[in-house]
N, C-alpha and C. Protein backbone atom coordinates (compact mmCIF):
# COMPACT_ATOMS: atom_id res chain seq x y z
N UNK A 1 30.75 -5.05 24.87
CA UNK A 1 30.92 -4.94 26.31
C UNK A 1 31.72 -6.14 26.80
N UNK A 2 32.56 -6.13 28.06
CA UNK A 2 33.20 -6.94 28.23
C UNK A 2 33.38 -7.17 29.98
N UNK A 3 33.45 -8.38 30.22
CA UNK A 3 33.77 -8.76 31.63
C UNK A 3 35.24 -9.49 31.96
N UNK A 4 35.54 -9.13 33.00
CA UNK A 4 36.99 -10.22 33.23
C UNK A 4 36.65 -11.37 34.55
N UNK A 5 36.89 -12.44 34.59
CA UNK A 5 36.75 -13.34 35.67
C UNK A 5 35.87 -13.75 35.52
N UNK A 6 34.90 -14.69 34.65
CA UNK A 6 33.77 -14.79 34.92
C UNK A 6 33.95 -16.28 34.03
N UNK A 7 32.88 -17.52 35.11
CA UNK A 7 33.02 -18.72 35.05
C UNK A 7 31.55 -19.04 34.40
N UNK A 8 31.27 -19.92 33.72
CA UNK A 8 29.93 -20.87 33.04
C UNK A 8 29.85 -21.81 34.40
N UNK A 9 28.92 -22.25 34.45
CA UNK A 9 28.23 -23.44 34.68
C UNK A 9 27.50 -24.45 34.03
N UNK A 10 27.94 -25.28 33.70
CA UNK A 10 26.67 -26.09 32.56
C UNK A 10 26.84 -27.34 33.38
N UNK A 11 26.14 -28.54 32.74
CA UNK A 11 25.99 -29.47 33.29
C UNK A 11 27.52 -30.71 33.59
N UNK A 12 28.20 -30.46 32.89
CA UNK A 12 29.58 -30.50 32.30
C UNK A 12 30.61 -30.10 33.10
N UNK A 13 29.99 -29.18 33.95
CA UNK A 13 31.17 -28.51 34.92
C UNK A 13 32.05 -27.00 34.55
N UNK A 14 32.40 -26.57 35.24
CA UNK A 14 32.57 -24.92 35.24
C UNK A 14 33.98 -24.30 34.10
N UNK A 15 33.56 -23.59 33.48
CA UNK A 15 34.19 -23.67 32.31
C UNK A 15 34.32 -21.66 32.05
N UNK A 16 35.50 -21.65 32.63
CA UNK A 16 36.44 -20.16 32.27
C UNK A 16 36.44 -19.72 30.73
N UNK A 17 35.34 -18.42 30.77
CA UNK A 17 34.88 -17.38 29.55
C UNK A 17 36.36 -16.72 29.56
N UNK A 18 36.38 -17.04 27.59
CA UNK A 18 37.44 -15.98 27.21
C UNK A 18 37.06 -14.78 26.87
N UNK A 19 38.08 -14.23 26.66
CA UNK A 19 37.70 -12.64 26.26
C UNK A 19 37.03 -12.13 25.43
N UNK A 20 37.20 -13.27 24.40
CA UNK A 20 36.58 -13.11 23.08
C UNK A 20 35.30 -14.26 22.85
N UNK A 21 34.78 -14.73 23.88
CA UNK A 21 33.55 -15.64 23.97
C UNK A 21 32.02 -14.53 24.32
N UNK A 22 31.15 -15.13 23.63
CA UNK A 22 29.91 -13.99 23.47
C UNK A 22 29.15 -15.43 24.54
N UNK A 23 28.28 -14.69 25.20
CA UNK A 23 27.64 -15.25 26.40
C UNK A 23 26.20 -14.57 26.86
N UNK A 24 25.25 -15.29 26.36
CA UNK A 24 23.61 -14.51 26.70
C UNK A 24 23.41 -14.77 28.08
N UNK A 25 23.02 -13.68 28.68
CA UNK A 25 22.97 -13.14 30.05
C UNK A 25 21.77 -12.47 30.25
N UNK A 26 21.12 -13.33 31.29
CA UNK A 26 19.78 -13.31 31.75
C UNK A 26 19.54 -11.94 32.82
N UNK A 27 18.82 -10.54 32.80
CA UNK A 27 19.15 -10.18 33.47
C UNK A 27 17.79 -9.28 33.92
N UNK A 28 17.71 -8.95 34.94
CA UNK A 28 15.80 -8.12 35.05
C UNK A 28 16.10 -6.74 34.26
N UNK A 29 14.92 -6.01 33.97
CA UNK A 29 14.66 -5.34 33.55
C UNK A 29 15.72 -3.46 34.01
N UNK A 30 15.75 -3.69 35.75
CA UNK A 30 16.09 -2.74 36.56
C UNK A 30 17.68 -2.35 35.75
N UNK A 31 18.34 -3.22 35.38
CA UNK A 31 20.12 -3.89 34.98
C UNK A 31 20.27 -2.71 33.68
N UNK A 32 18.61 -2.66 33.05
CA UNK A 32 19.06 -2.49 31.26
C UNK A 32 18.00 -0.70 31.25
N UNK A 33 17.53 -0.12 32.45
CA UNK A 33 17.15 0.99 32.06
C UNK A 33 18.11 1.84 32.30
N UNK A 34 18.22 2.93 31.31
CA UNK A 34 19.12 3.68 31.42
C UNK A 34 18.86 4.74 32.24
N UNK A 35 17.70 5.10 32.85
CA UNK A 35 16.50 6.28 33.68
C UNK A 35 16.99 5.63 35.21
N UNK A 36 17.36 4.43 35.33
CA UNK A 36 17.74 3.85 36.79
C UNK A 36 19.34 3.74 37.13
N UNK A 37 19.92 3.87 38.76
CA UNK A 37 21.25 3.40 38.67
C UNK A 37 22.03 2.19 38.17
N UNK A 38 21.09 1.39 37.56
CA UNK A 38 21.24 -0.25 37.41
C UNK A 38 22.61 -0.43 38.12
N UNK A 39 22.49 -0.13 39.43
CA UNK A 39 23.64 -1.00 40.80
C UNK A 39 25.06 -0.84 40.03
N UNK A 40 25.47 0.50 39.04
CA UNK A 40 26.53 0.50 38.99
C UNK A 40 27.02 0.06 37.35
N UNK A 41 26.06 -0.69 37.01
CA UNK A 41 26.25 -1.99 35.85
C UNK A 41 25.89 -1.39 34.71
N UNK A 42 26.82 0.29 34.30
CA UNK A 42 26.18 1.12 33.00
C UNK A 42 26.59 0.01 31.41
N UNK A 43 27.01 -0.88 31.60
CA UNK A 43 27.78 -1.51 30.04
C UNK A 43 26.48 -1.96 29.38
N UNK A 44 25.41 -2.27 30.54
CA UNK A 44 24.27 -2.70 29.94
C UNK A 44 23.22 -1.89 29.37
N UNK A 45 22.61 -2.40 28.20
CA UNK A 45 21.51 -0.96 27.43
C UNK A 45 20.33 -1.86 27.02
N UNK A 46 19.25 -1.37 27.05
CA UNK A 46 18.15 -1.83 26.31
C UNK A 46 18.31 -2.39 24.93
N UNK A 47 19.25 -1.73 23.94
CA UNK A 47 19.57 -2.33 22.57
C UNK A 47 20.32 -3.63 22.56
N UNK A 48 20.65 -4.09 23.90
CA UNK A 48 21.36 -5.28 23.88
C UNK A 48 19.93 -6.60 23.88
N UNK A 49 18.77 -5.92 24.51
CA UNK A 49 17.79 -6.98 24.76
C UNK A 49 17.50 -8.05 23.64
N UNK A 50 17.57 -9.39 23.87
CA UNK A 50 17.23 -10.26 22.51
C UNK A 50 15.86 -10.23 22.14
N UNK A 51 15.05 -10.32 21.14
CA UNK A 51 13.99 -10.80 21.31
C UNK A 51 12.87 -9.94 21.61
N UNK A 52 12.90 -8.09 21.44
CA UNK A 52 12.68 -7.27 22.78
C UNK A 52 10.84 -7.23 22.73
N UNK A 53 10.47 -7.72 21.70
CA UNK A 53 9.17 -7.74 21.23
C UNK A 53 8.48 -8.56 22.31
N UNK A 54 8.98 -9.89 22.64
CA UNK A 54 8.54 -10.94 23.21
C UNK A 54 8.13 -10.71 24.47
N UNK A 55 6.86 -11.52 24.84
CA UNK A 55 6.72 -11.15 26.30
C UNK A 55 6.96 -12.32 27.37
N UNK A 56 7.91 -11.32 28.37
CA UNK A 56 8.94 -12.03 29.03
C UNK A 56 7.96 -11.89 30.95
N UNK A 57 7.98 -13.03 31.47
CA UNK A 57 8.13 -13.18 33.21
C UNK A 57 8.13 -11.77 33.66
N UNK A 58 7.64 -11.30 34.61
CA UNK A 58 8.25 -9.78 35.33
C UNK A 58 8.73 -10.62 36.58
N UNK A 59 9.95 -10.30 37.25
CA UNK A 59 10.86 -11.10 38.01
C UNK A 59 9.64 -10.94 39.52
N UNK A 60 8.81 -9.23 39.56
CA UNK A 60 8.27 -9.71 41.01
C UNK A 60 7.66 -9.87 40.73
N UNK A 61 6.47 -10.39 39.37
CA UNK A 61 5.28 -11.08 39.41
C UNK A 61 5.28 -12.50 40.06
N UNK A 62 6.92 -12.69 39.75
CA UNK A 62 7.00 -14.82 40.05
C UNK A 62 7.15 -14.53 41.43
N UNK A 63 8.02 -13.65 41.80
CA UNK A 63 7.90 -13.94 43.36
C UNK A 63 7.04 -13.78 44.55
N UNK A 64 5.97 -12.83 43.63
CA UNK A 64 4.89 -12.02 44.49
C UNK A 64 3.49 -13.75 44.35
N UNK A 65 3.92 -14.62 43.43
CA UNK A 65 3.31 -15.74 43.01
C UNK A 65 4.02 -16.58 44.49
N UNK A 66 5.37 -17.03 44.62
CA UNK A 66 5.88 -17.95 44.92
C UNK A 66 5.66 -17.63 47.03
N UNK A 67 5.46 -16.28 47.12
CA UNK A 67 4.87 -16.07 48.52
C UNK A 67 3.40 -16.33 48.58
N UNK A 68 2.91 -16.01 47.54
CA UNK A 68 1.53 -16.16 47.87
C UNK A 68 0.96 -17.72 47.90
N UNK A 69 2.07 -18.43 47.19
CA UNK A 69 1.84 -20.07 47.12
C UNK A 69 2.30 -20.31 48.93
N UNK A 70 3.34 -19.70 48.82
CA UNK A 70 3.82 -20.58 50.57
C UNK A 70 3.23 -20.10 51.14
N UNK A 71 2.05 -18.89 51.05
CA UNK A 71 1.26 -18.80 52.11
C UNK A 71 2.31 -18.21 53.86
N UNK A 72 1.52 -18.86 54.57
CA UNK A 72 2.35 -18.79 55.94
C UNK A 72 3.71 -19.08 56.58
N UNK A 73 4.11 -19.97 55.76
CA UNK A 73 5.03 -21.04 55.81
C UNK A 73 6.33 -19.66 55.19
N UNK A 74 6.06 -19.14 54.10
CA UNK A 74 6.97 -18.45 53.37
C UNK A 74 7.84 -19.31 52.89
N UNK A 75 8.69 -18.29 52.10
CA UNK A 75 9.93 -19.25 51.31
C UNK A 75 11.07 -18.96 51.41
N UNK A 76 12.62 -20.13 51.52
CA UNK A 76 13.74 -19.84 51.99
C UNK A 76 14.39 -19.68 51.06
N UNK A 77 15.11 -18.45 51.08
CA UNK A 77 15.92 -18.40 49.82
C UNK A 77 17.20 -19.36 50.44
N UNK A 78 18.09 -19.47 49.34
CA UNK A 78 19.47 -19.66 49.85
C UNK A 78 20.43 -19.33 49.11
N UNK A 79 21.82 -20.02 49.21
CA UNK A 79 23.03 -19.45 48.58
C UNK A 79 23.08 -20.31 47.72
N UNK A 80 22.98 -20.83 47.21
CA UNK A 80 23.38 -22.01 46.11
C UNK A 80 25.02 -22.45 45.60
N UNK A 81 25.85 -20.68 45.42
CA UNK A 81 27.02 -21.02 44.70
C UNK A 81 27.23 -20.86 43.02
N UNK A 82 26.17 -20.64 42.97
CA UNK A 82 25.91 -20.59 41.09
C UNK A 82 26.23 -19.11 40.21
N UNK A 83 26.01 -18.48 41.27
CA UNK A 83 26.52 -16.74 41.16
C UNK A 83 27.54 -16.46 41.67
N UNK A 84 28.57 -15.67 41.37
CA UNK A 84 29.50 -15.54 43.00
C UNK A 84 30.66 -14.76 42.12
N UNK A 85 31.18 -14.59 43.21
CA UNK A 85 32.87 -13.92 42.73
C UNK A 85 33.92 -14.87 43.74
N UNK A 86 34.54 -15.11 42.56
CA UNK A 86 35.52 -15.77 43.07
C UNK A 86 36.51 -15.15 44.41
N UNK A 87 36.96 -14.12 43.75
CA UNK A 87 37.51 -13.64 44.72
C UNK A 87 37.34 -13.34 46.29
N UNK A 88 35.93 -13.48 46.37
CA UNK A 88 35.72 -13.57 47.89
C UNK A 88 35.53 -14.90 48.44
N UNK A 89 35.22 -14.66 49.74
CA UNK A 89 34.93 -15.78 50.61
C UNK A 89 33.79 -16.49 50.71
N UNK A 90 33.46 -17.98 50.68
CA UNK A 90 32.11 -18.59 50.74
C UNK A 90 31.69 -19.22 49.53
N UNK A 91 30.60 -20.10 49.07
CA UNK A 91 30.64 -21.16 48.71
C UNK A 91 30.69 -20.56 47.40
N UNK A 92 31.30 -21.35 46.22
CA UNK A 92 31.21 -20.81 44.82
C UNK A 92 31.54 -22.46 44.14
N UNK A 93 30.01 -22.25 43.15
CA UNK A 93 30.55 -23.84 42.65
C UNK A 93 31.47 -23.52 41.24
N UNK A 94 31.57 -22.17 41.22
CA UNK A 94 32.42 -21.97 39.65
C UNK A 94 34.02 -21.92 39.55
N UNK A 95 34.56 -22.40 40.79
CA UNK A 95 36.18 -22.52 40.76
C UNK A 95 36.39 -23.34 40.42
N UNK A 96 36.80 -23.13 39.35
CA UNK A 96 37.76 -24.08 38.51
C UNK A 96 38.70 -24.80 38.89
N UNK A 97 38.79 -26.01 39.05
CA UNK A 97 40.36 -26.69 39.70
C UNK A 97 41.08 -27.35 38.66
């Protein structure tokens, strides 16, 4: 499977994936069933999962955790910049200069 445009982040600073660079990609469960629309994103399959034995976080167990910690107060998400497409508008820490 393959992507075009797509930047790393490491501690090191943002670093442009070649074509031929293999890259483990963290992704929920919803992304890799094939029974769901996974938002478009068919390249992805369950046989790609690493590890598939292992038992992994469920993404709304942490969050259904991280409201119930803030209580009243709740919690702010934000934009960070760490995800993004270049091509649009707004903060992206993965452009490369």
């Amino acid at each position: 499977n393959t992507a075009d445009q797509l930047t790393l982040l490491s501690k090191t600073g943002a670093k442009l994936v070649k074509p031929d660079d293999d890259i483990l990609a963290v992704v929920n469960y919803y992304l890799l069933n094939p029974k769901g629309d996974q938002d478009g994103y068919t390249m992805l399959s369950p046989k790609q999962i690493v590890n598939p034995d292992a038992s992994w976080p469920d993404l709304s167990d942490l969050v259904a955790k991280a409201l119930q910690k803030a209580g009243s107060k709740g919690i702010s998400p934000k934009v960070e910049g760490r995800i993004c497409n270049t091509q649009r508008q707004g903060k992206c820490l993965a452009v490369l200069n």
